[in-house]
PDB file of N, CA and C in Angstrom:
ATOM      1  N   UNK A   1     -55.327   6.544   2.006  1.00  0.00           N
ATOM      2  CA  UNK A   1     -54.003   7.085   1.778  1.00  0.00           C
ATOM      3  C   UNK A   1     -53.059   6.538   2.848  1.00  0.00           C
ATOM      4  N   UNK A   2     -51.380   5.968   2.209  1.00  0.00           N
ATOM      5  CA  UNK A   2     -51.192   5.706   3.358  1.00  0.00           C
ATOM      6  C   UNK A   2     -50.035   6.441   4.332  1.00  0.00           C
ATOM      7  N   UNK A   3     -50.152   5.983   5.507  1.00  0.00           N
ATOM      8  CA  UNK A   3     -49.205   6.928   6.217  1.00  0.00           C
ATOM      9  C   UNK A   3     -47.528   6.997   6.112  1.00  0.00           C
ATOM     10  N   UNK A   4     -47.254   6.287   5.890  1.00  0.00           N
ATOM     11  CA  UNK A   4     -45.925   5.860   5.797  1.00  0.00           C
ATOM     12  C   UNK A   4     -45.394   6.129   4.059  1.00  0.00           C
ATOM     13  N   UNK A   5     -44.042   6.301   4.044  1.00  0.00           N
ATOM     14  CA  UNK A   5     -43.592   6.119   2.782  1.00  0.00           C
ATOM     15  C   UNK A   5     -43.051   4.548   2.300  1.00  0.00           C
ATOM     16  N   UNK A   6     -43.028   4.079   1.129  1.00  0.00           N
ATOM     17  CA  UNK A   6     -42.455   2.752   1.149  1.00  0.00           C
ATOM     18  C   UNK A   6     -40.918   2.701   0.862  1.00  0.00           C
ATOM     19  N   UNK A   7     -40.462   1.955   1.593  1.00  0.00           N
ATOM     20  CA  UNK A   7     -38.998   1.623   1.505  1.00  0.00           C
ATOM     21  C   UNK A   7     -38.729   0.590   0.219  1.00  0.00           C
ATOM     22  N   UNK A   8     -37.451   1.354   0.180  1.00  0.00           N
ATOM     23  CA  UNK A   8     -36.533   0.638  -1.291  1.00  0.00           C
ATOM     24  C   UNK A   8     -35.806  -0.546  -0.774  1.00  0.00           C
ATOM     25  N   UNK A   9     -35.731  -1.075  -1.380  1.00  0.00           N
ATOM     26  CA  UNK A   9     -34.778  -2.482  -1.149  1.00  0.00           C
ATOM     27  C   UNK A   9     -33.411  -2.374  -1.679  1.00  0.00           C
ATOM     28  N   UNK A  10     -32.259  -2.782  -0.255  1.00  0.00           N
ATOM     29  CA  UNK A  10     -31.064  -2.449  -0.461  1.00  0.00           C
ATOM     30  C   UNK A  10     -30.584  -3.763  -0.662  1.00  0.00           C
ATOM     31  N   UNK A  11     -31.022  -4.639  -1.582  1.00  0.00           N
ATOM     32  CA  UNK A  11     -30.246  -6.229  -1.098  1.00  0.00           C
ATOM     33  C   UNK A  11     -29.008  -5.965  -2.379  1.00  0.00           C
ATOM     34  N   UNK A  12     -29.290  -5.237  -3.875  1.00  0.00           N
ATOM     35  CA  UNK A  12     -27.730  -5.400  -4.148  1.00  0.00           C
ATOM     36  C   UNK A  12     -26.917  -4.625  -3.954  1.00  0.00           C
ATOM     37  N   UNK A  13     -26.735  -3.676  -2.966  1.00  0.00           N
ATOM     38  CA  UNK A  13     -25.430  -2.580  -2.563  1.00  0.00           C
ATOM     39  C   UNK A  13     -24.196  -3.695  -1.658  1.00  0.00           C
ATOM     40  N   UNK A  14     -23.476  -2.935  -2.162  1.00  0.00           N
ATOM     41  CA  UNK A  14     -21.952  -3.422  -1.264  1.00  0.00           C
ATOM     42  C   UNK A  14     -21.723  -4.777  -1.650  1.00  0.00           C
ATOM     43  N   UNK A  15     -21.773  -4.746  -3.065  1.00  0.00           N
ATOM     44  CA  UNK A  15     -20.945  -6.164  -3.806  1.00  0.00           C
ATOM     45  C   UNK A  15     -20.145  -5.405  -4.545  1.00  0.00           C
ATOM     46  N   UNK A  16     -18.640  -5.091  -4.261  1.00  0.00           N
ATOM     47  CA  UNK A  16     -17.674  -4.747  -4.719  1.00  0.00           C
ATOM     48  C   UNK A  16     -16.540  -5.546  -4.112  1.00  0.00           C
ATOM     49  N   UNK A  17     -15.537  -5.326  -5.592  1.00  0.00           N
ATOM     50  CA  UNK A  17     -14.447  -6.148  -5.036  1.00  0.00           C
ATOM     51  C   UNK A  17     -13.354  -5.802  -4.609  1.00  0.00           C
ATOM     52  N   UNK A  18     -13.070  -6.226  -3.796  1.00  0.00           N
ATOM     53  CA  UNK A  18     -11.797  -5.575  -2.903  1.00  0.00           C
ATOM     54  C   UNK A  18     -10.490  -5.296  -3.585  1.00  0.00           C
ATOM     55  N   UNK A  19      -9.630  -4.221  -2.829  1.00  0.00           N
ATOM     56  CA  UNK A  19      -8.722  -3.520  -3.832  1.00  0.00           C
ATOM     57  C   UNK A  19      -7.158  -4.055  -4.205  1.00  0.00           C
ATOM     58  N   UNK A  20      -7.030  -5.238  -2.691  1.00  0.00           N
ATOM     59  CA  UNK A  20      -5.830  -6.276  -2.769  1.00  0.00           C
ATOM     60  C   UNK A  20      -4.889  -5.510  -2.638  1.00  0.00           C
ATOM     61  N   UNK A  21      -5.118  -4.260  -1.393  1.00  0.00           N
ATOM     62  CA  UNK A  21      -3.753  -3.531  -0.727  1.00  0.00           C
ATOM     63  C   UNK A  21      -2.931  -4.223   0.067  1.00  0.00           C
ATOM     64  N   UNK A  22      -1.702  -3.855   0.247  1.00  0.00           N
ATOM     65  CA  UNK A  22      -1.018  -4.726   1.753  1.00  0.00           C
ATOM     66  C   UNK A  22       0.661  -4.771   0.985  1.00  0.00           C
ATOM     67  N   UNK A  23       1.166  -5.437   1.569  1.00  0.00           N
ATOM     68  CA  UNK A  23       2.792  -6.154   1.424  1.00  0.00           C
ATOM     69  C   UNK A  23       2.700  -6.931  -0.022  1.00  0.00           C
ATOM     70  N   UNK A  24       3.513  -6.291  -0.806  1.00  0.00           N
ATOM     71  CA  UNK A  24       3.325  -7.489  -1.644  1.00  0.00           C
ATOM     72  C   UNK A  24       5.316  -8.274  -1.910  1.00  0.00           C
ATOM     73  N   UNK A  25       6.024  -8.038  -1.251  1.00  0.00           N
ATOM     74  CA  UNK A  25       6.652  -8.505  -0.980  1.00  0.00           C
ATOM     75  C   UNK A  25       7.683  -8.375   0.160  1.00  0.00           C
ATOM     76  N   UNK A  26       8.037  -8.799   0.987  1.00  0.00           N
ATOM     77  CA  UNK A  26       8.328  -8.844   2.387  1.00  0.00           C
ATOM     78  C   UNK A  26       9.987  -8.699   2.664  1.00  0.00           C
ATOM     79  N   UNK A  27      10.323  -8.477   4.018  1.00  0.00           N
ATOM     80  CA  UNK A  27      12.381  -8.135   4.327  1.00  0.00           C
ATOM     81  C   UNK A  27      12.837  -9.212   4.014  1.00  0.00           C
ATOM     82  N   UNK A  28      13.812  -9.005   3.185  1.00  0.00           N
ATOM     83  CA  UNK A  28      14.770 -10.332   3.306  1.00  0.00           C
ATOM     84  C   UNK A  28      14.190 -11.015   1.741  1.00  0.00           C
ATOM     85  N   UNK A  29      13.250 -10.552   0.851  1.00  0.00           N
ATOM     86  CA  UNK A  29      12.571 -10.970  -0.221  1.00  0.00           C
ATOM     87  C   UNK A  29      13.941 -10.158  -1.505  1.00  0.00           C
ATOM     88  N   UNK A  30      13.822 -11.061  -2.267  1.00  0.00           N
ATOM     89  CA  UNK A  30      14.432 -10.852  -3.430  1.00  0.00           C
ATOM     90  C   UNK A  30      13.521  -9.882  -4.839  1.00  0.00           C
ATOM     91  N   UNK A  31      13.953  -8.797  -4.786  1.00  0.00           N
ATOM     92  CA  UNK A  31      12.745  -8.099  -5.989  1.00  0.00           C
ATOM     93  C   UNK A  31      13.600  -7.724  -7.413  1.00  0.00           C
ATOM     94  N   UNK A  32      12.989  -7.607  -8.619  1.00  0.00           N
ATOM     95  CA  UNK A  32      13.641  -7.136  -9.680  1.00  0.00           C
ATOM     96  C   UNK A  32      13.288  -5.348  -9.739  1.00  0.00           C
ATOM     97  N   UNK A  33      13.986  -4.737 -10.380  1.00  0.00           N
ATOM     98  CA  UNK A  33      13.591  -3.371 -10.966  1.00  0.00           C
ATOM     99  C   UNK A  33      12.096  -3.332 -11.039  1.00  0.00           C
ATOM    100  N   UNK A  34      11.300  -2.162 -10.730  1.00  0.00           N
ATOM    101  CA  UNK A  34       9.939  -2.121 -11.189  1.00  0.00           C
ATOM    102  C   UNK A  34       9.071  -3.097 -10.449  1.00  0.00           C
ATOM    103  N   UNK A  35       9.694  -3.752  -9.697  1.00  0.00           N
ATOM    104  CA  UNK A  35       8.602  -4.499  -8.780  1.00  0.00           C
ATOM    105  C   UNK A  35       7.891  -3.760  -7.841  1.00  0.00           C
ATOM    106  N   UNK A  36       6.392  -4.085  -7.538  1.00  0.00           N
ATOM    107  CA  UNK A  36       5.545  -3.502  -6.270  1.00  0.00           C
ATOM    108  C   UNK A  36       5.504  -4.276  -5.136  1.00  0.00           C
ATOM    109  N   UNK A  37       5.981  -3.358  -4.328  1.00  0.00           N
ATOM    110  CA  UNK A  37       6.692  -3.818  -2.744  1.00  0.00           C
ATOM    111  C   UNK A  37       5.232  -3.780  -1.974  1.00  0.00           C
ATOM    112  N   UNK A  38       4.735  -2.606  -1.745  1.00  0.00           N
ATOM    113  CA  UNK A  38       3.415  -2.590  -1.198  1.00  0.00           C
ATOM    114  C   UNK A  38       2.802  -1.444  -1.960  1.00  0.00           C
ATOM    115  N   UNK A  39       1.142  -1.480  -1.865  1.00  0.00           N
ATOM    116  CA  UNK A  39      -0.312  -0.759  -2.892  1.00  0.00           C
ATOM    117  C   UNK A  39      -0.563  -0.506  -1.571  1.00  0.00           C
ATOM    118  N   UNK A  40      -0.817   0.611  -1.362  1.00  0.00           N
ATOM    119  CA  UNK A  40      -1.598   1.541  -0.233  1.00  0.00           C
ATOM    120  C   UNK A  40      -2.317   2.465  -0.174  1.00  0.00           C
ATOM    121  N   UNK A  41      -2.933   2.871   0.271  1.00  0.00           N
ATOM    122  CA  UNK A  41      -4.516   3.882  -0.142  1.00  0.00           C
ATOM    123  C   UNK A  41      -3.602   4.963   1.322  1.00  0.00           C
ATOM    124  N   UNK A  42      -2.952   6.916   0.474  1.00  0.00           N
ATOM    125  CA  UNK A  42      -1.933   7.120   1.759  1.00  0.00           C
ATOM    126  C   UNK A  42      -0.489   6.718   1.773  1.00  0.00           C
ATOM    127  N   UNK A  43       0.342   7.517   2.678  1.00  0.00           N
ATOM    128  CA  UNK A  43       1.633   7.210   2.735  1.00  0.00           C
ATOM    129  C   UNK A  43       1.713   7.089   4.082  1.00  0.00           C
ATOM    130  N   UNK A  44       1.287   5.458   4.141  1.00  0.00           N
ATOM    131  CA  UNK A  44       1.683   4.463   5.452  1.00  0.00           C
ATOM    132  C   UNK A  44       3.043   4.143   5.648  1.00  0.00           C
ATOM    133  N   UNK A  45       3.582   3.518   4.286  1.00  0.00           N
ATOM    134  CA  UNK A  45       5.197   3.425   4.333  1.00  0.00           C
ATOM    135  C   UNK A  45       5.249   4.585   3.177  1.00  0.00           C
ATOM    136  N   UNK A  46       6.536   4.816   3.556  1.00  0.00           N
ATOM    137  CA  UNK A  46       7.500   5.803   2.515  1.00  0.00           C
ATOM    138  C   UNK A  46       8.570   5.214   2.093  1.00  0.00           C
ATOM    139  N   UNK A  47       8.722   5.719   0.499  1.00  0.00           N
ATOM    140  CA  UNK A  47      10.222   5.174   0.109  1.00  0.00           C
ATOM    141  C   UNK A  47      11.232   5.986   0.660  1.00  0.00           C
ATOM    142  N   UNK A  48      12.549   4.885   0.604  1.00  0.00           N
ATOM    143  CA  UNK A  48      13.259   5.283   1.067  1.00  0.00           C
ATOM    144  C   UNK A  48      14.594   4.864  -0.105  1.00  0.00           C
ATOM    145  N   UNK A  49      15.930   4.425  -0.112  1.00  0.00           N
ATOM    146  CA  UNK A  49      16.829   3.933  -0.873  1.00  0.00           C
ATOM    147  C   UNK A  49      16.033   3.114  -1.705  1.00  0.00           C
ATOM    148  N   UNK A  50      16.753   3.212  -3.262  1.00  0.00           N
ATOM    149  CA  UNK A  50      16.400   2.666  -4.425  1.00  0.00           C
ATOM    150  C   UNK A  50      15.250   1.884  -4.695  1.00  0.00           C
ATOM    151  N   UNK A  51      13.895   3.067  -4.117  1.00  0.00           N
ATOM    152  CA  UNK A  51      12.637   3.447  -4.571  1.00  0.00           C
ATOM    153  C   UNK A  51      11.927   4.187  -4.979  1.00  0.00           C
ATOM    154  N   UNK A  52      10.989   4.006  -5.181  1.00  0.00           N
ATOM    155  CA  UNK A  52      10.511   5.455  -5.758  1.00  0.00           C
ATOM    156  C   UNK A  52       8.744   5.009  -5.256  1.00  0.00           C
ATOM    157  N   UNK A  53       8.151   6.091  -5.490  1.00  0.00           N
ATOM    158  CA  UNK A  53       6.280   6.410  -4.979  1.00  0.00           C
ATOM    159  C   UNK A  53       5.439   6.373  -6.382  1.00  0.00           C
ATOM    160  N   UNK A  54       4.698   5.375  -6.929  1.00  0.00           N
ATOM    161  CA  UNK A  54       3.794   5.726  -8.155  1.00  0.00           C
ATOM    162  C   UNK A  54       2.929   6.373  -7.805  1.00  0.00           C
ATOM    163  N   UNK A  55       1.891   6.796  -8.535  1.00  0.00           N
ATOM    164  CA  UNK A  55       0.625   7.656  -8.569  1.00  0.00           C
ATOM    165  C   UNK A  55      -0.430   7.077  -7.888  1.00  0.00           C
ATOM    166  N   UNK A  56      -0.533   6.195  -7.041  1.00  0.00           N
ATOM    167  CA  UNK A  56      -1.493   5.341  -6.935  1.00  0.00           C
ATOM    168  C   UNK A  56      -0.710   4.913  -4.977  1.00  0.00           C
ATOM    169  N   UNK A  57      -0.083   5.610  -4.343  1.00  0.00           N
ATOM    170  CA  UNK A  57       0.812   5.965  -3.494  1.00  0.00           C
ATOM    171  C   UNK A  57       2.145   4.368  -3.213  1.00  0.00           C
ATOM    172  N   UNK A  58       1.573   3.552  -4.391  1.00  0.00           N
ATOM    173  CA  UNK A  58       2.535   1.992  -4.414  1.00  0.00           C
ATOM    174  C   UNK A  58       4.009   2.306  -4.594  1.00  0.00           C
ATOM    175  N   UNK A  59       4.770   1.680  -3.827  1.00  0.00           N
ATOM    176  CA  UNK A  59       6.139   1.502  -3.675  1.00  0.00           C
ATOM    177  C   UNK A  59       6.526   0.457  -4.522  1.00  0.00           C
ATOM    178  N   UNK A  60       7.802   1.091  -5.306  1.00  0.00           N
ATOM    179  CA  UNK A  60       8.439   0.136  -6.325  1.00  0.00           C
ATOM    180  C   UNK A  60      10.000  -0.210  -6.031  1.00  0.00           C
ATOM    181  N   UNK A  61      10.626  -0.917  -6.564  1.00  0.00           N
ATOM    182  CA  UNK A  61      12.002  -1.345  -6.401  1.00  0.00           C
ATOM    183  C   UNK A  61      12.642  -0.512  -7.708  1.00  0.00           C
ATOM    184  N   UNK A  62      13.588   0.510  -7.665  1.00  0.00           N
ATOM    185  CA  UNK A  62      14.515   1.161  -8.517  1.00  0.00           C
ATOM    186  C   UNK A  62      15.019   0.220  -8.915  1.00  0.00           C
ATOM    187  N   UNK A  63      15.849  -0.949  -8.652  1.00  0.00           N
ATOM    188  CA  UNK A  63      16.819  -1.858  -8.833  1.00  0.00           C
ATOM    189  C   UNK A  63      16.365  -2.709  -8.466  1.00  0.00           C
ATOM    190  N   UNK A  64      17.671  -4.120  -8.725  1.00  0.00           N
ATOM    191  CA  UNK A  64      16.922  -5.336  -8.095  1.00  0.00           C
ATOM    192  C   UNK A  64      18.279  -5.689  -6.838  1.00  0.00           C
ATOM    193  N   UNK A  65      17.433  -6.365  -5.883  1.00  0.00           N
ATOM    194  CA  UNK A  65      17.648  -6.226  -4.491  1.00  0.00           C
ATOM    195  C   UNK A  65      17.527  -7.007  -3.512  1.00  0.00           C
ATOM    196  N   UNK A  66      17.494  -6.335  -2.747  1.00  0.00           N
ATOM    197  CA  UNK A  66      16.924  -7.011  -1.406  1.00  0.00           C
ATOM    198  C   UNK A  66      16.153  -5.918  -0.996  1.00  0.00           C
ATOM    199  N   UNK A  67      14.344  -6.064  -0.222  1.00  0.00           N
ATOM    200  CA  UNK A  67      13.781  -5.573   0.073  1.00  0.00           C
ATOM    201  C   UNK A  67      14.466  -5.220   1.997  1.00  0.00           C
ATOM    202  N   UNK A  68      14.142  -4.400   2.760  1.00  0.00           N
ATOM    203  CA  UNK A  68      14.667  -4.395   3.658  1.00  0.00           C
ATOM    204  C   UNK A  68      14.165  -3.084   4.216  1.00  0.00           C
ATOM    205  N   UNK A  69      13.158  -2.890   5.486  1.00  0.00           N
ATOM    206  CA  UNK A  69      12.299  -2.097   5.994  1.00  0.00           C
ATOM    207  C   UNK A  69      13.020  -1.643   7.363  1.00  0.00           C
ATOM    208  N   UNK A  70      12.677  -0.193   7.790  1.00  0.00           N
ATOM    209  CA  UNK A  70      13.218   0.109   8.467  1.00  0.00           C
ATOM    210  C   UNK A  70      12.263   1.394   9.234  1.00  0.00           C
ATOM    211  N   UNK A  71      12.269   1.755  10.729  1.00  0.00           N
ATOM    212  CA  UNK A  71      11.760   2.176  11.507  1.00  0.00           C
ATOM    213  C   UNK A  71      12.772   3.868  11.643  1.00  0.00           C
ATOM    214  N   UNK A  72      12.171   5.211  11.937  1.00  0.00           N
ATOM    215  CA  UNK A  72      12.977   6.376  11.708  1.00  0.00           C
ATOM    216  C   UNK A  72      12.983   6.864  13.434  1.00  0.00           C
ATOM    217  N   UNK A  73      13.745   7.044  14.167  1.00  0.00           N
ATOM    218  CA  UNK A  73      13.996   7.776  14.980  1.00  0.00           C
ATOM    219  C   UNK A  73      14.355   9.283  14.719  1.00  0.00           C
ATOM    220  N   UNK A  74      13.997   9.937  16.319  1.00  0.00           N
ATOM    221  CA  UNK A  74      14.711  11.166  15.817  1.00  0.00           C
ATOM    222  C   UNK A  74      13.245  12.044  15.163  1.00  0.00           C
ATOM    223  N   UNK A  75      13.550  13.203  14.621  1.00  0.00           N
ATOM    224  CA  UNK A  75      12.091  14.018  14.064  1.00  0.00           C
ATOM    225  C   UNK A  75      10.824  13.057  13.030  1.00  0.00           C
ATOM    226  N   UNK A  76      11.412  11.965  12.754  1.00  0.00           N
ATOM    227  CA  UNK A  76      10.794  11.323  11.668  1.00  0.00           C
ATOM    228  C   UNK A  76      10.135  10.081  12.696  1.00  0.00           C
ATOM    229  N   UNK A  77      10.102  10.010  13.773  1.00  0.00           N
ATOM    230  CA  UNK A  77      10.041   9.052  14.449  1.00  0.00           C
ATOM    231  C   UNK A  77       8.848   8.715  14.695  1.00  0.00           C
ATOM    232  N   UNK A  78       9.029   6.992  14.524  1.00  0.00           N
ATOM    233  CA  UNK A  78       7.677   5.788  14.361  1.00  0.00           C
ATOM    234  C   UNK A  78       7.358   5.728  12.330  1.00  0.00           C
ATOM    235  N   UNK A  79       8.235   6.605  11.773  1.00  0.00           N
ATOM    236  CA  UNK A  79       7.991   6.383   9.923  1.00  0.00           C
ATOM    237  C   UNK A  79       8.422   5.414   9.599  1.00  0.00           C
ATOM    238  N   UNK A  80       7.372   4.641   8.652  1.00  0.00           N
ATOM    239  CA  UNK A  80       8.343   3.129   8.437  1.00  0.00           C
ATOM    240  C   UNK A  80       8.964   3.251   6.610  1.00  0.00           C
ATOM    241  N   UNK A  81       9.953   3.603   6.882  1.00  0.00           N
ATOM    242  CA  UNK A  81      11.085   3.299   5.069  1.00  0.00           C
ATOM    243  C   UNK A  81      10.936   1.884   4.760  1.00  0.00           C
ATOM    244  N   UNK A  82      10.879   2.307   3.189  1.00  0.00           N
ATOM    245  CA  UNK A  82      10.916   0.572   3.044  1.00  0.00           C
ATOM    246  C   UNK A  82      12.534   1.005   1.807  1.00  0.00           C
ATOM    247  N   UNK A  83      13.601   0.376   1.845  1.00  0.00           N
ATOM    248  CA  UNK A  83      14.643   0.334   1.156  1.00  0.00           C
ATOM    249  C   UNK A  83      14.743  -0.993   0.364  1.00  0.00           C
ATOM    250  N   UNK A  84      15.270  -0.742  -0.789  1.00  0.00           N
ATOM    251  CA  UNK A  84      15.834  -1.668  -1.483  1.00  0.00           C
ATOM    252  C   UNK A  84      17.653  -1.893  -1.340  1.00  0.00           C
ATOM    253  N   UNK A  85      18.312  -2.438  -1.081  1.00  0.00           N
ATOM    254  CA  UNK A  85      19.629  -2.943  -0.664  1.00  0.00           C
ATOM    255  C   UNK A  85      20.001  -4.386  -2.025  1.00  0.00           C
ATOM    256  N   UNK A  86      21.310  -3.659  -2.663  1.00  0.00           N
ATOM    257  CA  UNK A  86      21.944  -4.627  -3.942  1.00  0.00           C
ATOM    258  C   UNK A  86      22.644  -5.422  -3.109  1.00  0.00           C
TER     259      UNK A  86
END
């Protein structure tokens, strides 16, 4: 009988594919209506002017624009807004 139990083999875990969060378009970038500014897992950035928050916590462009990010002083301070500007 033996003493030990036998171990399972982990060689196919952790082949998944990544979720392609981050910036997806940057200050000073030109966006249309309905565009995704940044996909974030959390509210890292917050909208701010002519945006809005989907279900999925991604920032969109209300309008089309100019993307244009901004830092909050004051009670809100170190929050990063991301604004859209016509």
């Amino acid at each position: 009988m033996s003493h030990v139990v036998a171990g399972s083999t982990t060689q196919n875990n952790g082949h998944v594919a990544g979720k392609r969060l981050g910036l997806k378009k940057y200050a000073g970038e030109k966006v249309k209506a309905g565009n995704i500014i940044v996909r974030q897992n959390g509210s890292v950035y917050h909208a701010g002017n002519n945006t809005y928050v989907g279900k999925t916590f991604s920032i969109h462009a209300k309008v089309d624009g100019t993307v244009q990010f901004r830092r909050m002083s004051g009670s809100k301070r170190g929050k990063y807004f991301i604004d859209v500007v016509e």
